[in-house]
C-alpha atoms as a PDB file:
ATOM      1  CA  UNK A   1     -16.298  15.700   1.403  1.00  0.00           C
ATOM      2  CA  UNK A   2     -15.164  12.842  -0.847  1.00  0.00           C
ATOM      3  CA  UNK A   3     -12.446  12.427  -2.224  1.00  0.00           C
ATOM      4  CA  UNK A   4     -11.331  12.890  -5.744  1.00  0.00           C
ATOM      5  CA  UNK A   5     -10.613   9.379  -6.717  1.00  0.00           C
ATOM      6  CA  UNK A   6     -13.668   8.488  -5.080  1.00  0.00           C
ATOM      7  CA  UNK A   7     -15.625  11.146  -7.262  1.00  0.00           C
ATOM      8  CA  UNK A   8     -13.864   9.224 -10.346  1.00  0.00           C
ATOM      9  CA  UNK A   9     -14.708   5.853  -9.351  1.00  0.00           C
ATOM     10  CA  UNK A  10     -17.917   6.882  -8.983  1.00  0.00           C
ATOM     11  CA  UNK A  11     -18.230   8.586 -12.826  1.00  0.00           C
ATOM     12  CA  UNK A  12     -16.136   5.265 -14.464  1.00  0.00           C
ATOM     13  CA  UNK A  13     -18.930   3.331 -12.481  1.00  0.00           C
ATOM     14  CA  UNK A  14     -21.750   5.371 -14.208  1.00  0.00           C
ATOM     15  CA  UNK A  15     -20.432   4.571 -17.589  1.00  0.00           C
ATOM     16  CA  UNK A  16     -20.158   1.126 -16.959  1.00  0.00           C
ATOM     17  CA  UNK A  17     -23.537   0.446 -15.933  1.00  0.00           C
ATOM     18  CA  UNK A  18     -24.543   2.463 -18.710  1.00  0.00           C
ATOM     19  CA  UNK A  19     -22.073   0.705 -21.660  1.00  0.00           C
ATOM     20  CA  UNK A  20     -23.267  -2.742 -23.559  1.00  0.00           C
ATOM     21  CA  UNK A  21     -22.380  -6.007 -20.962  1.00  0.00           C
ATOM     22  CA  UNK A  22     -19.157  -7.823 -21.827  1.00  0.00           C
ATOM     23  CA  UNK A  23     -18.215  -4.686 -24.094  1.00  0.00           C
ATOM     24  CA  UNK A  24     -14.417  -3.849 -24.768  1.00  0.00           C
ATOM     25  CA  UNK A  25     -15.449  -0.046 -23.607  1.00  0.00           C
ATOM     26  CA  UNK A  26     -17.029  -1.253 -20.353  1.00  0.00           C
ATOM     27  CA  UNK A  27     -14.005  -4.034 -20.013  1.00  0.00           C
ATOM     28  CA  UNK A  28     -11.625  -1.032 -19.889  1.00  0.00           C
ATOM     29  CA  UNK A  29     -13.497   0.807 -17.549  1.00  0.00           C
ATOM     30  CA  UNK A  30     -13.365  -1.755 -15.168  1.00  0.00           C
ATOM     31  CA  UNK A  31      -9.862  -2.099 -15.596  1.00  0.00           C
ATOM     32  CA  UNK A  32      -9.839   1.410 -15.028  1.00  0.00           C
ATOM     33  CA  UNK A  33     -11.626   0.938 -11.799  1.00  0.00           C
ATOM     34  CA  UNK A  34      -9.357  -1.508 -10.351  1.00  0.00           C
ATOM     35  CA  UNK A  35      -6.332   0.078 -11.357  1.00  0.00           C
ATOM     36  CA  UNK A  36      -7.448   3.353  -9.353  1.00  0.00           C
ATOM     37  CA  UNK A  37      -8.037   1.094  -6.448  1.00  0.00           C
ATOM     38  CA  UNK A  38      -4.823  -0.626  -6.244  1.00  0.00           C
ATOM     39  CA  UNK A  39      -3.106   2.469  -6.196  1.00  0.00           C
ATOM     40  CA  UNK A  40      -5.011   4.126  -3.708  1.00  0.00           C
ATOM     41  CA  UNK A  41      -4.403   1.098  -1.623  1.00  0.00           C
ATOM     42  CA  UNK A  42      -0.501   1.551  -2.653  1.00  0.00           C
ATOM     43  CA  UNK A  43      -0.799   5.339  -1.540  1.00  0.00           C
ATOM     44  CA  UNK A  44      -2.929   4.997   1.976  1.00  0.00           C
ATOM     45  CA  UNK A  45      -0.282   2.242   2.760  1.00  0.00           C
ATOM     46  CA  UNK A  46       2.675   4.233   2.176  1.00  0.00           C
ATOM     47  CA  UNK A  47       1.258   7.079   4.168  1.00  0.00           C
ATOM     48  CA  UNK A  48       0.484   5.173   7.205  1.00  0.00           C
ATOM     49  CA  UNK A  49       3.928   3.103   7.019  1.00  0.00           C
ATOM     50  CA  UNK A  50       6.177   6.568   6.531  1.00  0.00           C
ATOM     51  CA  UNK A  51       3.932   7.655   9.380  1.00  0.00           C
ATOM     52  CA  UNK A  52       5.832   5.129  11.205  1.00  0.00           C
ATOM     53  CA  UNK A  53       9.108   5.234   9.479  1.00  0.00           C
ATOM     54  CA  UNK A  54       9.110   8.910  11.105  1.00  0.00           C
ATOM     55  CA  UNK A  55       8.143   7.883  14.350  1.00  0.00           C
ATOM     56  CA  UNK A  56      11.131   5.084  14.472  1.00  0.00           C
ATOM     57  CA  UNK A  57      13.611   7.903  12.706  1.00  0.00           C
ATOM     58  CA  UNK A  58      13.727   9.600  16.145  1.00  0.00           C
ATOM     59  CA  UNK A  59      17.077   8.178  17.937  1.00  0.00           C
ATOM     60  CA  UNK A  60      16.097   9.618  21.472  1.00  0.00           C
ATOM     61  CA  UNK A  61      13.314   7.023  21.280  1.00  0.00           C
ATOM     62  CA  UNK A  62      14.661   4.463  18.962  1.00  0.00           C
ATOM     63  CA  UNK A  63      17.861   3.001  17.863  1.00  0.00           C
ATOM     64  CA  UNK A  64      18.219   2.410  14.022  1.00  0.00           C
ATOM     65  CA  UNK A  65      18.134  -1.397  14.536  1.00  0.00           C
ATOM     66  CA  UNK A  66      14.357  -1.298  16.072  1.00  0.00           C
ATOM     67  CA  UNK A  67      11.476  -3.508  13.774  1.00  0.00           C
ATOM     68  CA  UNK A  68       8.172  -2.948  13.476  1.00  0.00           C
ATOM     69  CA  UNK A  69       5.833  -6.128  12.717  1.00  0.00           C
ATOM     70  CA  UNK A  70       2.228  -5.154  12.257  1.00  0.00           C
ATOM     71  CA  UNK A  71      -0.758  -7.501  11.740  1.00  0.00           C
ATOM     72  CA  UNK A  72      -4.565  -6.836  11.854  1.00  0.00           C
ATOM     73  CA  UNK A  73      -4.725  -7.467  15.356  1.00  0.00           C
ATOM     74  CA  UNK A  74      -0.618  -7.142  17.202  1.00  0.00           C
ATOM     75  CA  UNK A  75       2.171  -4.431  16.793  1.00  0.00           C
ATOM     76  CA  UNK A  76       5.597  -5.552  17.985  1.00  0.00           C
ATOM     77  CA  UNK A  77       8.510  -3.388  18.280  1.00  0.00           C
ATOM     78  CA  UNK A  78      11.363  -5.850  17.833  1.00  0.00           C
ATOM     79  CA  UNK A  79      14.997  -4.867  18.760  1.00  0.00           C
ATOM     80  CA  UNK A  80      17.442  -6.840  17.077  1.00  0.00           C
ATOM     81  CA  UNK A  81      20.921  -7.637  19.288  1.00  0.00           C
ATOM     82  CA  UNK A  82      23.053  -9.315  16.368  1.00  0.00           C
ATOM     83  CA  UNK A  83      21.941  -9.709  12.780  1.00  0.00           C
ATOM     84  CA  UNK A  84      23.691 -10.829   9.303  1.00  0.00           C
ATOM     85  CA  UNK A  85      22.695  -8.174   6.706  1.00  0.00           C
ATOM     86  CA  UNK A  86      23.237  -8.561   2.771  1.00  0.00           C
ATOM     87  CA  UNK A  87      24.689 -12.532   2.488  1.00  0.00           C
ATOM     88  CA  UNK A  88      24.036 -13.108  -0.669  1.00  0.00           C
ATOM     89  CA  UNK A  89      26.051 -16.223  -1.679  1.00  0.00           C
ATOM     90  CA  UNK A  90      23.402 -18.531  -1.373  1.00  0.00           C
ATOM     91  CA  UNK A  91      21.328 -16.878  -3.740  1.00  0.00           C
ATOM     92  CA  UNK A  92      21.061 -18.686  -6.858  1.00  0.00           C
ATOM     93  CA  UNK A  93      22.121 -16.493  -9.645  1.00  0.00           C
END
């Protein structure tokens, strides 16, 4: 089943392949487009980070000082030992 931005994507498409080239219409609809994209990419990337977030929230596994660094091809779970949090005055204004 596809999803419902998916379905949407695939209308706005339709009408833009249908609309005069170089058109303001068919200029907004591929504004549209991306727009829809960037914040499904905003939404799956929440979801799999709070996905995380919970899994670190448990304090019989994890203490609250724990870091997660993920790339395309490593995870590291990083446990910090001493840290400097919120220095600011070097911070232009």
């Amino acid at each position: 089943m596809k999803a419902l931005t998916d379905k949407i994507k695939e209308k706005l498409q339709a009408l833009v392949e249908k609309c005069e080239p170089n058109s303001q219409f068919q200029k907004g609809l591929i504004t549209a487009i991306n727009n829809i994209e960037y914040e499904e990419s905003i939404a799956n990337f929440e979801e799999v980070a709070r996905v995380m977030m919970k899994h670190l929230g448990n304090p019989s596994k994890y203490n609250p000082h724990n870091i997660v660094i993920i790339t395309n091809s490593t995870a590291e779970l990083v446990s910090v030992r001493k840290g400097l949090y919120k220095i600011v005055d070097y911070l232009p204004d």
